[in-house]
Protein backbone atom coordinates (compact mmCIF):
# COMPACT_ATOMS: atom_id res chain seq x y z
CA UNK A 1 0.00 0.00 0.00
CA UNK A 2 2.50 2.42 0.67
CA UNK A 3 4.92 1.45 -2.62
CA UNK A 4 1.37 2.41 -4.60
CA UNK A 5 1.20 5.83 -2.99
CA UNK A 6 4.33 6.41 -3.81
CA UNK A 7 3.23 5.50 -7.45
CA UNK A 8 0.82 7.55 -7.50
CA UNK A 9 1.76 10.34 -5.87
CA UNK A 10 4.90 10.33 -8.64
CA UNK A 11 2.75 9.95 -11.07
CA UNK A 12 0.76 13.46 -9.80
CA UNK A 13 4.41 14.92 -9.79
CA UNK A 14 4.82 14.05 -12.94
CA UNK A 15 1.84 15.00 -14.36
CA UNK A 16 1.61 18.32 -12.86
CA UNK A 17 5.53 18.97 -14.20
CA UNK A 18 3.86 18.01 -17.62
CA UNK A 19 1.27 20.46 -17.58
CA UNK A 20 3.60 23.26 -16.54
CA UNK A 21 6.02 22.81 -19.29
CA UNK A 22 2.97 22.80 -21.79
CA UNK A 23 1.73 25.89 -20.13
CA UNK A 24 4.55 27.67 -20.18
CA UNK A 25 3.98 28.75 -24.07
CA UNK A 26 0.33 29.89 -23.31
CA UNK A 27 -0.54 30.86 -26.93
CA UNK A 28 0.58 27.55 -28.26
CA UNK A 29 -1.26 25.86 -25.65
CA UNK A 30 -4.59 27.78 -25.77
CA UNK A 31 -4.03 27.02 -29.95
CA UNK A 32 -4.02 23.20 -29.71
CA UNK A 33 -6.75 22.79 -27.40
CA UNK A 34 -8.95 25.18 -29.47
CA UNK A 35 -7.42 23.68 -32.42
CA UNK A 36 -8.71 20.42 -31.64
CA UNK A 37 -12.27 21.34 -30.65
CA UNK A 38 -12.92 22.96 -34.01
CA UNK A 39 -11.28 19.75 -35.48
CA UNK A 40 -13.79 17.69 -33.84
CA UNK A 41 -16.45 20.21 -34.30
CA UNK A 42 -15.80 19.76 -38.32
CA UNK A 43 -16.00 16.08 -37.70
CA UNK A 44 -18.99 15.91 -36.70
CA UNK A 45 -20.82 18.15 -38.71
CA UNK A 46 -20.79 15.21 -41.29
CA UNK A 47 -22.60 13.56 -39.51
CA UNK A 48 -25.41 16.51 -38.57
CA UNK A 49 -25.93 16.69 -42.64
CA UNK A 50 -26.25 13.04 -42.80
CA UNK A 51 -28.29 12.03 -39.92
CA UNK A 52 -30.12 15.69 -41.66
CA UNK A 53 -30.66 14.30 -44.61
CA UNK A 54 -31.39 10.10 -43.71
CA UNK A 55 -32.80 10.56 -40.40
CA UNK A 56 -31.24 7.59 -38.68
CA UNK A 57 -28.68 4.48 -39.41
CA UNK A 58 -30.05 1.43 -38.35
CA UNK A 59 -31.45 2.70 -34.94
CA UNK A 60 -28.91 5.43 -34.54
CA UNK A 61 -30.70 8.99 -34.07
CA UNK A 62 -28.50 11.96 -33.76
CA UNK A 63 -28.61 11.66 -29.84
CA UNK A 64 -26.73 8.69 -30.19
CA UNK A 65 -24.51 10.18 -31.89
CA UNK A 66 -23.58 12.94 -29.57
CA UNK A 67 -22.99 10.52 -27.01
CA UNK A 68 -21.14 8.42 -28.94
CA UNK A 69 -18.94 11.37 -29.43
CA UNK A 70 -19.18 12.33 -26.17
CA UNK A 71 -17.71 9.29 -24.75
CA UNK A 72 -14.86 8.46 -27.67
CA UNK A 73 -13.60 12.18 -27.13
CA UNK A 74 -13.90 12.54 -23.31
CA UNK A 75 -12.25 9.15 -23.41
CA UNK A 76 -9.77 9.41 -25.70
CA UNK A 77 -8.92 12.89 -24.27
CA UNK A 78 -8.44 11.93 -20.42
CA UNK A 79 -6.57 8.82 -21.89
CA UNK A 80 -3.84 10.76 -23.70
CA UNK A 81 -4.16 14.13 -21.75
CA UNK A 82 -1.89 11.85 -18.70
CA UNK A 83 -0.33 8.90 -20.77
CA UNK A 84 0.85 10.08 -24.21
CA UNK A 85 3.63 8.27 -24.86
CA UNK A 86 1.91 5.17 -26.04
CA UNK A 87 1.23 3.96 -30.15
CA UNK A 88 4.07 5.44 -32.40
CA UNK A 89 5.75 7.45 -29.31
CA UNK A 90 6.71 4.50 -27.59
CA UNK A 91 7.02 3.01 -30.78
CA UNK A 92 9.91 5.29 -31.39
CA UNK A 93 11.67 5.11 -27.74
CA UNK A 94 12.20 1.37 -28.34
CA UNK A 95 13.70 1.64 -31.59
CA UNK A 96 15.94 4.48 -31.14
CA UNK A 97 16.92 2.33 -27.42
CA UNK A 98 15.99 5.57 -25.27
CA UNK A 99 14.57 3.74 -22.58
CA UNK A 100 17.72 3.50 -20.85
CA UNK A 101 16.42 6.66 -18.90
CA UNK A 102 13.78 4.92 -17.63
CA UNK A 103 15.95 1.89 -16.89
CA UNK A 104 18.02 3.35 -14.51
CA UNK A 105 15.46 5.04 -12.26
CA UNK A 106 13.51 3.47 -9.24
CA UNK A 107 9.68 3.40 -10.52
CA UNK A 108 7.37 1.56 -12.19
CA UNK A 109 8.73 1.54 -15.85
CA UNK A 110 5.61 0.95 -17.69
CA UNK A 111 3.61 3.44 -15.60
CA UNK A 112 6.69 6.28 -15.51
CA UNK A 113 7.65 6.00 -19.62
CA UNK A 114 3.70 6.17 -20.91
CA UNK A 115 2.91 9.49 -17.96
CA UNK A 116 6.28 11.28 -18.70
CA UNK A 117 4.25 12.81 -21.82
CA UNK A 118 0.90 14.57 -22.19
CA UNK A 119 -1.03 15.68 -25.04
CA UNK A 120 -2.00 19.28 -24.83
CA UNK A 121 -4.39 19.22 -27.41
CA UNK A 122 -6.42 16.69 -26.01
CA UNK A 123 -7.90 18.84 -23.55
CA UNK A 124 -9.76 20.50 -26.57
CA UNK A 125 -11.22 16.38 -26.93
CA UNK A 126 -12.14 16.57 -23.19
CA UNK A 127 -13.63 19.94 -23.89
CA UNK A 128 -15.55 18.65 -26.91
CA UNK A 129 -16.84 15.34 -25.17
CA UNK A 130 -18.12 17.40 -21.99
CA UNK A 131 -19.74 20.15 -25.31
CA UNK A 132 -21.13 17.24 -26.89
CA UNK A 133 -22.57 15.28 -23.61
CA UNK A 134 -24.72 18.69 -22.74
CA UNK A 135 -26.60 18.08 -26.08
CA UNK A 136 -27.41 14.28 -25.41
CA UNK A 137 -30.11 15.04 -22.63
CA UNK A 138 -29.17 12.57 -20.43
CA UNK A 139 -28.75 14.22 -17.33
CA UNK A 140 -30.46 11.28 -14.72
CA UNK A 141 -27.85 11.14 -11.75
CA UNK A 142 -27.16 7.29 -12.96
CA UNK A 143 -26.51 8.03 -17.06
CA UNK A 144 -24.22 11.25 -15.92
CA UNK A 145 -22.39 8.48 -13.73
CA UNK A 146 -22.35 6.00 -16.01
CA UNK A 147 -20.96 8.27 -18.94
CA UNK A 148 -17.99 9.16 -16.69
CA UNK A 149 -17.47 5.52 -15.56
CA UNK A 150 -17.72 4.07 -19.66
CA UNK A 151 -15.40 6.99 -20.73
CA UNK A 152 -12.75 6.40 -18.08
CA UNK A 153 -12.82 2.55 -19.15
CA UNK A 154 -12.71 3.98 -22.56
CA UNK A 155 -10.07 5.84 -22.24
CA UNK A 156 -8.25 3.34 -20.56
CA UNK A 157 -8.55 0.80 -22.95
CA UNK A 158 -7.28 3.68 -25.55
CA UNK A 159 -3.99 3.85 -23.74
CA UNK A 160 -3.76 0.01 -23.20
CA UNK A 161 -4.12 -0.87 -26.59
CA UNK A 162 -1.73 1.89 -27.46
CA UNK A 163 0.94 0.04 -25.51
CA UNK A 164 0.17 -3.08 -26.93
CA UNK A 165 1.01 -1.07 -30.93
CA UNK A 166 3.87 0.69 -29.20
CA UNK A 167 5.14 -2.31 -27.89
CA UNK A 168 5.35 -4.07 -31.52
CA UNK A 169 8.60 -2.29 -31.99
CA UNK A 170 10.34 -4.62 -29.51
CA UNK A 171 9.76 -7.82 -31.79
CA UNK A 172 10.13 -5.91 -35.50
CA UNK A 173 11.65 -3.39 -34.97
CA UNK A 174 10.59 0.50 -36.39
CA UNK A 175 6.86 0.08 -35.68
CA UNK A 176 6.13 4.04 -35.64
CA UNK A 177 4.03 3.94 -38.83
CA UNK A 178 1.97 0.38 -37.94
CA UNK A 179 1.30 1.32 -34.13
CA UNK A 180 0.14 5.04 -35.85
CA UNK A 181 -1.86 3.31 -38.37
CA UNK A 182 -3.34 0.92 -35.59
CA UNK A 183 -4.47 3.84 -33.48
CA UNK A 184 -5.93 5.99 -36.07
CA UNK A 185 -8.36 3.13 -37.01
CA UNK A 186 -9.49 2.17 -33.27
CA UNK A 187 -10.37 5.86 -32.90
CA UNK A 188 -11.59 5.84 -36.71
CA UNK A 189 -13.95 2.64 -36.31
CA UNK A 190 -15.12 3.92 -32.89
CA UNK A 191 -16.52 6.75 -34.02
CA UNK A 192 -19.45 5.24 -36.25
CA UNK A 193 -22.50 3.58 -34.87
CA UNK A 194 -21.55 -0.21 -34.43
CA UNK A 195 -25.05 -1.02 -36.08
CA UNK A 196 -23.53 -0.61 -39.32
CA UNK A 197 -21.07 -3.49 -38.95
CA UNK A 198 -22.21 -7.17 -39.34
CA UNK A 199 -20.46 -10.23 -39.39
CA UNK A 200 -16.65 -10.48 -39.53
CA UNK A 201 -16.63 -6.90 -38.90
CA UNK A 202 -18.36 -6.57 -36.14
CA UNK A 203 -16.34 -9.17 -34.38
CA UNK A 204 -12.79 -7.58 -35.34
CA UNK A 205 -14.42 -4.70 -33.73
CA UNK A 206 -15.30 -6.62 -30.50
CA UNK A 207 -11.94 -8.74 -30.37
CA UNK A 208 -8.28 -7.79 -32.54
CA UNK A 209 -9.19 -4.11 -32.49
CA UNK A 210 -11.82 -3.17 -29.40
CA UNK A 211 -13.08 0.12 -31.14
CA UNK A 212 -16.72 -1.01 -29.89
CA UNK A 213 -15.91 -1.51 -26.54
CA UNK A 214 -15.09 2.36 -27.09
CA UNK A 215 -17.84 3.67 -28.62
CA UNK A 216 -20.87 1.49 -29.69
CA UNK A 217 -21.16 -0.49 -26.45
CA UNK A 218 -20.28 2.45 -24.15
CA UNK A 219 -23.49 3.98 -25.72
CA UNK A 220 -25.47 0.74 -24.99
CA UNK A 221 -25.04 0.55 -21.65
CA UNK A 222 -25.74 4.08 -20.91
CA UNK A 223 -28.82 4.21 -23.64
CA UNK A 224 -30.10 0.90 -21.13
CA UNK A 225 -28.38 1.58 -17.74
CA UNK A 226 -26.66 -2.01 -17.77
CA UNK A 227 -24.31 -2.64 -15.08
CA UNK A 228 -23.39 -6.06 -16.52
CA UNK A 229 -22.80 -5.02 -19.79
CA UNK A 230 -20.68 -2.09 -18.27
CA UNK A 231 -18.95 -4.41 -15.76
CA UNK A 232 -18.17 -6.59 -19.32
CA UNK A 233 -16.27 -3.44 -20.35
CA UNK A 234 -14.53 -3.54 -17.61
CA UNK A 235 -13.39 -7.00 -17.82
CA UNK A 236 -12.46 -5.96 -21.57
CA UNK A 237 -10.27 -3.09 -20.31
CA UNK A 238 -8.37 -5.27 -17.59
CA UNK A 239 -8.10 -8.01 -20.35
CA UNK A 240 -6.40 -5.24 -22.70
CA UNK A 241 -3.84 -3.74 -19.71
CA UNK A 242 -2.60 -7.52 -18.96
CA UNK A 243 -2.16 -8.17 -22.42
CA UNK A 244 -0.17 -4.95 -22.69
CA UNK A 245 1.56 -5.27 -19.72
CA UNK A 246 2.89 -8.91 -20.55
CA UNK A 247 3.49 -7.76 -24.04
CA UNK A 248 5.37 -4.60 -22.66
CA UNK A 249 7.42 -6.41 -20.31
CA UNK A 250 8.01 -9.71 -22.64
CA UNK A 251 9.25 -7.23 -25.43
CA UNK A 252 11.89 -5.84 -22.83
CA UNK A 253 14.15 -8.46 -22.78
CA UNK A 254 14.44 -8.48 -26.17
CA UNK A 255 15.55 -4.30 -26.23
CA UNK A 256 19.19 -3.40 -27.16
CA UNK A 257 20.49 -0.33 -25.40
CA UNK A 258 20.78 2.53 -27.54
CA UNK A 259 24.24 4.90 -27.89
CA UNK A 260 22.22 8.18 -27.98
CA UNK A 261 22.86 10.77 -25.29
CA UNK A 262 19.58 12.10 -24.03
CA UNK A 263 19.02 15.15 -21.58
CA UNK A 264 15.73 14.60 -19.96
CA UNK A 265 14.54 17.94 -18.29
């Protein structure tokens, strides 16, 4: 108990360290977070013309929607606004050996390499999920509980299967462009109403790459206040860390040291 306090309360340390550096250019950092709102604001007015002009996908009204967005871009946002160097960033400290920072210091490596970077601009997807939730209707004590609870899993399994693409690079080596390529479609396919999806599809979606458990079933249990399907997601996002922990660690012994001299700040 008191080795995870210590955890965490380095992990606060270093978060709070994070957000100060960021801060410290306050124009660039009020740019990217504004920048990415409008981003996601574009986004999704493709789907207000098409859910204007068809009504509804197989079910899907344009409430669902906006909590489907909701949830993928609060998610996504808390995810990488702590633990950004997952997917092609860790991707790229394997294969350039710059983990030998990490290495020689007494914490948690996993924990200390994925929350020594944050992504500024994904407060501007925190921003937009919060926007986006206010437009849902769903403010019943239980659904506003249960949207912070699916997008925390969410968000959480975002950064897990991150590690899992970042962690590729220990076995073939440069895996910057798959682990990118990876992300971009878990946050692609998790983003459109799982309806649409049948057969070997939908179960890709539900197994190799969990974009459902992300978006589409997120929106399920909130739409029907399910606590088993929601403590299914849960299961889904401790399944994901384990696998990305063993494939994290397994992939270290494999790393080579690299000769670069790096001055971490």
């Amino acid at each position: 108990m008191k080795r995870l306090k210590a955890e965490l309360s380095f992990l606060r340390a270093l978060t709070a360290v994070n957000l100060s550096s960021a801060m410290e250019y306050r124009a660039s950092f009020i740019t990217q977070i504004v920048g990415m709102f409008i981003n996601n604001g574009i986004y999704f007015v493709f789907w207000l013309i098409f859910f204007d002009r068809f009504g509804a996908v197989r079910g899907y009204q344009i409430g669902d929607i906006y909590l489907l967005f909701a949830i993928v871009a609060f998610g996504y946002g808390i995810g990488y606004m702590f633990a950004a160097n997952t997917g092609a960033n860790l991707a790229y400290l394997i294969a350039q050996g710059r983990l030998d920072y990490y290495l020689v210091l007494p914490r948690n490596l996993l924990l200390h390499v994925i929350f020594s970077r944050m992504s500024v601009s994904t407060i501007g997807d925190v921003s937009f999920g919060l926007v986006a939730y206010l437009f849902t209707g769903r403010f019943h004590p239980l659904e506003i509980l249960l949207f912070l609870l699916t997008s925390v899993s969410a968000g959480l399994i975002f950064v897990g299967f991150g590690i899992i693409t970042g962690s590729l690079a220990f076995y073939i080596g440069n895996a910057q462009y798959l682990s990118m390529q990876l992300s971009n479609a878990m946050l692609t396919f998790a983003l459109y109403p799982n309806a649409i999806f049948t057969g070997v599809a939908r179960f890709l979606l539900l197994t190799l790459l969990p974009a459902a458990f992300i978006g589409a079933v997120p929106v399920q249990i909130i739409q029907e206040r399910d606590g088993l399907l929601l403590l299914a997601m849960v299961g889904v996002m401790v399944l994901v860390w384990g696998v990305a922990t063993a494939v994290f660690y397994g992939g270290l012994r494999r790393y080579e040291s690299g000769s670069a001299l790096n001055v971490n700040v």
